[in-house]
N, C-alpha and C. Protein backbone atom coordinates (compact mmCIF):
# COMPACT_ATOMS: atom_id res chain seq x y z
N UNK A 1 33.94 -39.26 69.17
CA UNK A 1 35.07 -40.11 69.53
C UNK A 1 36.00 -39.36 70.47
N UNK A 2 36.37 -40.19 71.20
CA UNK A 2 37.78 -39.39 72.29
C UNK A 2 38.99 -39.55 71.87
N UNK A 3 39.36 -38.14 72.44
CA UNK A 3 40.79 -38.31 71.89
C UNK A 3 41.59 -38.69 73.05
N UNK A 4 41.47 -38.77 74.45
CA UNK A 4 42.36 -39.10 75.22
C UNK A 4 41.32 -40.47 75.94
N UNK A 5 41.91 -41.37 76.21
CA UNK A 5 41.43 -42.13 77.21
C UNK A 5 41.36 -42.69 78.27
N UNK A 6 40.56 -42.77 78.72
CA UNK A 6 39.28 -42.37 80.02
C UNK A 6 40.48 -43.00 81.01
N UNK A 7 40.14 -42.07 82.45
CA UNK A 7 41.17 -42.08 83.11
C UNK A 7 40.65 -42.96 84.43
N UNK A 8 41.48 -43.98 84.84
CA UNK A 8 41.16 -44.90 86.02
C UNK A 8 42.28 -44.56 87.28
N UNK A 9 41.81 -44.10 88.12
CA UNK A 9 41.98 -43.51 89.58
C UNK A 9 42.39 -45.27 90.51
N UNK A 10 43.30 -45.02 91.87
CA UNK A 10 43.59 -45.80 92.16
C UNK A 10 42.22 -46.17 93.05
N UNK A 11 41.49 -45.82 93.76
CA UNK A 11 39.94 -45.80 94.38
C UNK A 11 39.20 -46.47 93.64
N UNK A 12 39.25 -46.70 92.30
CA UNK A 12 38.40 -47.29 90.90
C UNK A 12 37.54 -45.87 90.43
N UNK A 13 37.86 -44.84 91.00
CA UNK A 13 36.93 -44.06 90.30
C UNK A 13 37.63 -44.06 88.87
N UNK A 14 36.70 -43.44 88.22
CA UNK A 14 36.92 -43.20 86.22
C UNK A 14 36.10 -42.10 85.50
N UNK A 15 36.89 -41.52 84.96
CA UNK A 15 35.90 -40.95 84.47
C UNK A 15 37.18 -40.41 82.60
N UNK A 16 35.62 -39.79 81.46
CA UNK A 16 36.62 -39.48 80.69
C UNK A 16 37.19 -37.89 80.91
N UNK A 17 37.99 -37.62 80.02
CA UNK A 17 38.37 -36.04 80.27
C UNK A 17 39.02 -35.74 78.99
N UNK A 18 38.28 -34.98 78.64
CA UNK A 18 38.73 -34.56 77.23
C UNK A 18 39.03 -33.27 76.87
N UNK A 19 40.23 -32.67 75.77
CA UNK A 19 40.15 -31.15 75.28
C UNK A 19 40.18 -31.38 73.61
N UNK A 20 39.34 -30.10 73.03
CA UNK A 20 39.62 -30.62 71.63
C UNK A 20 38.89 -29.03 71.33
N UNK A 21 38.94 -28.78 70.08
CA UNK A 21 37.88 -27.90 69.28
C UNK A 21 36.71 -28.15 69.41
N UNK A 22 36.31 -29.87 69.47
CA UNK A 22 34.45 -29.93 69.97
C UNK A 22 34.12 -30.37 71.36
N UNK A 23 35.12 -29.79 71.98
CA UNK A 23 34.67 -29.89 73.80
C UNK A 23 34.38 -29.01 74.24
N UNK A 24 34.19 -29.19 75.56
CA UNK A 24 33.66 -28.03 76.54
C UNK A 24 35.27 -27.34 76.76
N UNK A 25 36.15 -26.38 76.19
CA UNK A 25 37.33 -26.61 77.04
C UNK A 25 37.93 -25.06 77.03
N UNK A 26 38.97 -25.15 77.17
CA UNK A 26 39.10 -23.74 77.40
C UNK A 26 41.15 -23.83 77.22
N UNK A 27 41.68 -23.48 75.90
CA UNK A 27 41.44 -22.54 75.00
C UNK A 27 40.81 -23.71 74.01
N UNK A 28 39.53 -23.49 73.18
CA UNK A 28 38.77 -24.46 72.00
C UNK A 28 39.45 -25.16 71.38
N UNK A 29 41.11 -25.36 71.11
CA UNK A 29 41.49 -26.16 70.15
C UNK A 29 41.85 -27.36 70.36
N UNK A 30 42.20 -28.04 68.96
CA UNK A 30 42.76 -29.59 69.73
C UNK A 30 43.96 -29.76 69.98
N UNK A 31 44.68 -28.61 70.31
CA UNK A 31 46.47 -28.96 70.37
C UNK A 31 46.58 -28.65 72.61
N UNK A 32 45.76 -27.74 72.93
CA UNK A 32 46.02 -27.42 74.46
C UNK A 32 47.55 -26.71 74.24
N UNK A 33 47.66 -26.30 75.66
CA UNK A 33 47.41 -26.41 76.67
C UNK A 33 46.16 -26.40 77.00
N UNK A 34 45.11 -26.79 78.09
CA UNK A 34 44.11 -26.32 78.32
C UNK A 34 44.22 -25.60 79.75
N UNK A 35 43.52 -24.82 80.05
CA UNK A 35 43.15 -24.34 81.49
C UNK A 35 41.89 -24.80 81.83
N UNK A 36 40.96 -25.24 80.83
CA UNK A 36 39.55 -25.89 81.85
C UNK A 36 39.49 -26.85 80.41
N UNK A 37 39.16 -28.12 80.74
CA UNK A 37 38.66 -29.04 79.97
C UNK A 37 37.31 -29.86 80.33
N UNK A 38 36.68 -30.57 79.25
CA UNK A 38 35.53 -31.56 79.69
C UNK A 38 35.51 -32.76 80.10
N UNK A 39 34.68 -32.96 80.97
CA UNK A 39 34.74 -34.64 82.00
C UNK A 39 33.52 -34.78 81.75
N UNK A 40 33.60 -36.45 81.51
CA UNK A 40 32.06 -36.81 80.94
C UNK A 40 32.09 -38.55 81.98
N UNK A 41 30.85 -38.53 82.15
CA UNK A 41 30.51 -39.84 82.67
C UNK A 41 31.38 -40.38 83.60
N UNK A 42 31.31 -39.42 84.54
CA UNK A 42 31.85 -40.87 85.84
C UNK A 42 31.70 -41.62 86.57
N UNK A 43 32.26 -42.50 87.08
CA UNK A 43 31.80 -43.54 87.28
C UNK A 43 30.96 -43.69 88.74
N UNK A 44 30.80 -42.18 89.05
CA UNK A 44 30.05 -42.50 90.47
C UNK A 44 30.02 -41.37 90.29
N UNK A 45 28.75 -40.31 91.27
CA UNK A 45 28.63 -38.99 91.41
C UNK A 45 30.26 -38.39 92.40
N UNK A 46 30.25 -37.39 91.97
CA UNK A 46 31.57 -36.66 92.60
C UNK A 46 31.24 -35.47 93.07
N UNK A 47 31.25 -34.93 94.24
CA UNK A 47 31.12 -33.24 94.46
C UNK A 47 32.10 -32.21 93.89
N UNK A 48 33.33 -32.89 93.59
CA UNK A 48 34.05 -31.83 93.30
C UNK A 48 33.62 -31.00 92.01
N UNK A 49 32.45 -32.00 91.13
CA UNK A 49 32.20 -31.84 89.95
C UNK A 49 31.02 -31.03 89.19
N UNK A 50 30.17 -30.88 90.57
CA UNK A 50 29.19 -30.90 90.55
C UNK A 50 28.25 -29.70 90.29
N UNK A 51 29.25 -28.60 90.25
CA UNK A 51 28.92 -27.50 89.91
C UNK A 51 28.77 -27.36 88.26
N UNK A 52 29.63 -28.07 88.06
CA UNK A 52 30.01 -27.88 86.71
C UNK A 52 29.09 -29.26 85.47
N UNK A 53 28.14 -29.77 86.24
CA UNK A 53 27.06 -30.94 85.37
C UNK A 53 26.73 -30.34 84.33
N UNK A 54 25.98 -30.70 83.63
CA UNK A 54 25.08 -30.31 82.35
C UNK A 54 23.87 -30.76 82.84
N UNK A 55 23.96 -32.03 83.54
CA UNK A 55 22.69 -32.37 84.31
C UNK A 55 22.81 -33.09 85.43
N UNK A 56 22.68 -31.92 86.46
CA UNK A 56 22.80 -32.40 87.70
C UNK A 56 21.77 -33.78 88.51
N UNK A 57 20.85 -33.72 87.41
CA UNK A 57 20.20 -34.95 88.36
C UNK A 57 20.39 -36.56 87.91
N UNK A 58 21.28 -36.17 86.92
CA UNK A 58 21.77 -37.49 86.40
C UNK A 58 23.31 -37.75 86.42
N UNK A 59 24.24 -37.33 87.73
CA UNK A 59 25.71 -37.13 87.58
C UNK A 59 26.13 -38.51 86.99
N UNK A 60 25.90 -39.16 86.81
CA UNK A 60 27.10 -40.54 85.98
C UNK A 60 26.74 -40.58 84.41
N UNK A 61 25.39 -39.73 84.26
CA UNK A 61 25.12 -39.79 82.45
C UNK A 61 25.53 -38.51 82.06
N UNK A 62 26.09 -37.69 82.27
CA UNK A 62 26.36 -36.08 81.55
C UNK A 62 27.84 -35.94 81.39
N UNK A 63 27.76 -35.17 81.13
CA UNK A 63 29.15 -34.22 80.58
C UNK A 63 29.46 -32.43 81.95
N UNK A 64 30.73 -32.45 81.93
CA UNK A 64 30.74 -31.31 82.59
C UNK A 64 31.44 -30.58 82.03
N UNK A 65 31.34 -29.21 81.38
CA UNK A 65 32.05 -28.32 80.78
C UNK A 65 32.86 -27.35 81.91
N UNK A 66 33.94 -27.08 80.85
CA UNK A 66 34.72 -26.12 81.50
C UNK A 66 35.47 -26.42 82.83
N UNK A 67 35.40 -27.55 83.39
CA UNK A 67 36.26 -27.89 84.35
C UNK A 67 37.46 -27.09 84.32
N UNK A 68 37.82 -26.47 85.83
CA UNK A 68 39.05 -25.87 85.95
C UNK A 68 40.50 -27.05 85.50
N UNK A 69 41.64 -26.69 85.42
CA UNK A 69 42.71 -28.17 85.17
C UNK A 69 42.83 -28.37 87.18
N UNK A 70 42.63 -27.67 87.58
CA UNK A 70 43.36 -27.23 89.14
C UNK A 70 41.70 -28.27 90.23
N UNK A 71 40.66 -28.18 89.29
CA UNK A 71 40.06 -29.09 90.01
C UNK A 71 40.16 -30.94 89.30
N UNK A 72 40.92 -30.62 88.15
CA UNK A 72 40.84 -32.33 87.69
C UNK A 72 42.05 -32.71 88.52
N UNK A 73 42.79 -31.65 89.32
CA UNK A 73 44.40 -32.38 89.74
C UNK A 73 43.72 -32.68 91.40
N UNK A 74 42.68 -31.94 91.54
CA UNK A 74 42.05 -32.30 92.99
C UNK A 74 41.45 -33.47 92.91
N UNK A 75 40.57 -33.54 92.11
CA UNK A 75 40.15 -35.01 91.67
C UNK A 75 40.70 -36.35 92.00
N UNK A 76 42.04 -36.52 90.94
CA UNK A 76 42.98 -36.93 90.52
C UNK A 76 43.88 -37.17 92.42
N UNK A 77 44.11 -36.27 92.68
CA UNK A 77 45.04 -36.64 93.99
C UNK A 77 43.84 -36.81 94.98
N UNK A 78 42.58 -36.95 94.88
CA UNK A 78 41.32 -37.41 96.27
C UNK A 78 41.29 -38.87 95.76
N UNK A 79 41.41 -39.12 94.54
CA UNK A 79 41.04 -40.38 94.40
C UNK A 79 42.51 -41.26 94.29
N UNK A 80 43.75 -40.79 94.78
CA UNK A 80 44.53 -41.77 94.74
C UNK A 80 45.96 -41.25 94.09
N UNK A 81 45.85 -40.99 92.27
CA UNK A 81 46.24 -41.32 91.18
C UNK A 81 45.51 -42.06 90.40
N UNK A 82 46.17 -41.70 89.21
CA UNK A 82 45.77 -42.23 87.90
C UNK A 82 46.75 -43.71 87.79
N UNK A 83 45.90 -44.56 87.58
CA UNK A 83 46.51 -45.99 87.02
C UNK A 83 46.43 -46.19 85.77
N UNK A 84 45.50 -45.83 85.06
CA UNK A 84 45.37 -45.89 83.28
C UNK A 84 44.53 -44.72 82.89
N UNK A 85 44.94 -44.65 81.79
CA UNK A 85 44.07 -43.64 81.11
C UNK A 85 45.12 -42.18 80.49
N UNK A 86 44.72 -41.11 80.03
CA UNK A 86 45.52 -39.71 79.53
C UNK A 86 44.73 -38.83 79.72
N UNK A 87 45.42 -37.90 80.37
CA UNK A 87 45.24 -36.65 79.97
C UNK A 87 45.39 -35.85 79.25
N UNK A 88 44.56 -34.29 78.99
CA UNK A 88 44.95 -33.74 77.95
C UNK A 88 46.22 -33.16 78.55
N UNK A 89 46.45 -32.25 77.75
CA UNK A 89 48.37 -31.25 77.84
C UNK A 89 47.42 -29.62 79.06
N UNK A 90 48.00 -29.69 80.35
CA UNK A 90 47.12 -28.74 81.15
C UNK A 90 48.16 -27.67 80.86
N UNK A 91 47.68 -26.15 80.60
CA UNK A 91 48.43 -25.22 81.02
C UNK A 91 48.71 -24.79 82.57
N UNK A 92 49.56 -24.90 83.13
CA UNK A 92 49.51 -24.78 84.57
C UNK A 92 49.85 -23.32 84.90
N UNK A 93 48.94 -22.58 85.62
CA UNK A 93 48.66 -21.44 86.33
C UNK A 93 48.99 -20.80 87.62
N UNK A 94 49.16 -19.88 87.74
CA UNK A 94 48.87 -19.53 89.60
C UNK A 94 47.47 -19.38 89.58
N UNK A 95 46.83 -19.01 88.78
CA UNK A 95 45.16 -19.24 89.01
C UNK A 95 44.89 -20.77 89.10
N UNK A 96 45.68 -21.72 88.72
CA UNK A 96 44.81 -23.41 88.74
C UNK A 96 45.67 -23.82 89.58
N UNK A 97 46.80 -23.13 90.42
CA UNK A 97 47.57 -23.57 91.73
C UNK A 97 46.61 -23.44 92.94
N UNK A 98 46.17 -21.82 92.90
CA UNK A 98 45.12 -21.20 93.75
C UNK A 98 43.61 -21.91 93.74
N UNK A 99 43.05 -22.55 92.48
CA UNK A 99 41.85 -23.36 92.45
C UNK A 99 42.17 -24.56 93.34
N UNK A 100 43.49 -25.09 92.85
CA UNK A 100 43.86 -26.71 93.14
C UNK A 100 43.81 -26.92 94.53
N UNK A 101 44.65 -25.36 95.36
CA UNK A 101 44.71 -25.63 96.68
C UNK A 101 43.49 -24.97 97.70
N UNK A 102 42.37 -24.49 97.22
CA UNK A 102 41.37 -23.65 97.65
C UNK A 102 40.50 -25.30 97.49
N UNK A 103 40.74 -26.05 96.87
CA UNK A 103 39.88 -27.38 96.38
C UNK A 103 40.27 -28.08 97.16
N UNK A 104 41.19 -28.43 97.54
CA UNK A 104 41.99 -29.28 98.72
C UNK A 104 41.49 -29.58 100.09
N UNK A 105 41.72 -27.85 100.36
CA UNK A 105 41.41 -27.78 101.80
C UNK A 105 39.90 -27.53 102.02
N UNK A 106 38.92 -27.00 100.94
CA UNK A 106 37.79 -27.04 101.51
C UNK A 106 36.69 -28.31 101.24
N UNK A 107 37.29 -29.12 100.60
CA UNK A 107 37.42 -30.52 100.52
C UNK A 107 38.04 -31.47 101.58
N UNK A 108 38.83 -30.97 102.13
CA UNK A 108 39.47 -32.02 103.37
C UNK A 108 40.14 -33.15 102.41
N UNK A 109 41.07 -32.75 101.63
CA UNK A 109 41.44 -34.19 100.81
C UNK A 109 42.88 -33.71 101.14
N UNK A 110 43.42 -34.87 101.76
CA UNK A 110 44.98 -34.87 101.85
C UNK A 110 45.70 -35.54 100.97
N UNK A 111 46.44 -34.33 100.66
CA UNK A 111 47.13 -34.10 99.52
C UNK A 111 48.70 -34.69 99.39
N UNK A 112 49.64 -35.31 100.91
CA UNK A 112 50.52 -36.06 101.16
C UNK A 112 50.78 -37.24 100.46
């Protein structure tokens, strides 16, 4: 079961994103902050994600562990904003500032 729910992007992308003790996440518990959490099933293949599959040849049926928070905010600002859905509680970093904006630009996603 999820504890946060599934997040809808203004583009229609979706996907879920979860932190807990039985996720992929990073620190393991269910209270967060997190610095990397799990994204499962989205609604279309994504590159930003793609490193991070469980099974890359099926990107809309898997789960991706360990997601940085600094690439779900790249995500998140390529596809628009969030219109529905939650996130978990992100610990925010100069390491997930430095992911977020290293994700940006070698992505070409404007961030304005």
């Amino acid at each position: 079961m999820s504890k946060y729910k599934r997040i809808t992007c203004n583009s229609g992308f979706s996907v879920s994103v979860q932190g807990s003790k039985t996720n992929y996440c990073s620190p393991p518990n269910n209270v967060g902050p997190y610095t990397a959490v799990e994204l499962g099933f989205p609604s279309s293949f994504e590159e930003l994600l793609e490193e991070y599959a469980e099974d890359r040849s099926n990107p809309t049926e898997t789960i991706y562990g360990w997601v940085p928070v600094g690439i779900v905010r790249s995500l998140v600002i390529k596809h628009g904003g969030i219109i529905s859905g939650e996130l978990p509680p992100f610990k925010w970093t100069d390491e997930q500032s430095f992911i977020l904006a290293e994700s940006l630009q070698t992505h070409g996603i404007n961030h304005e």
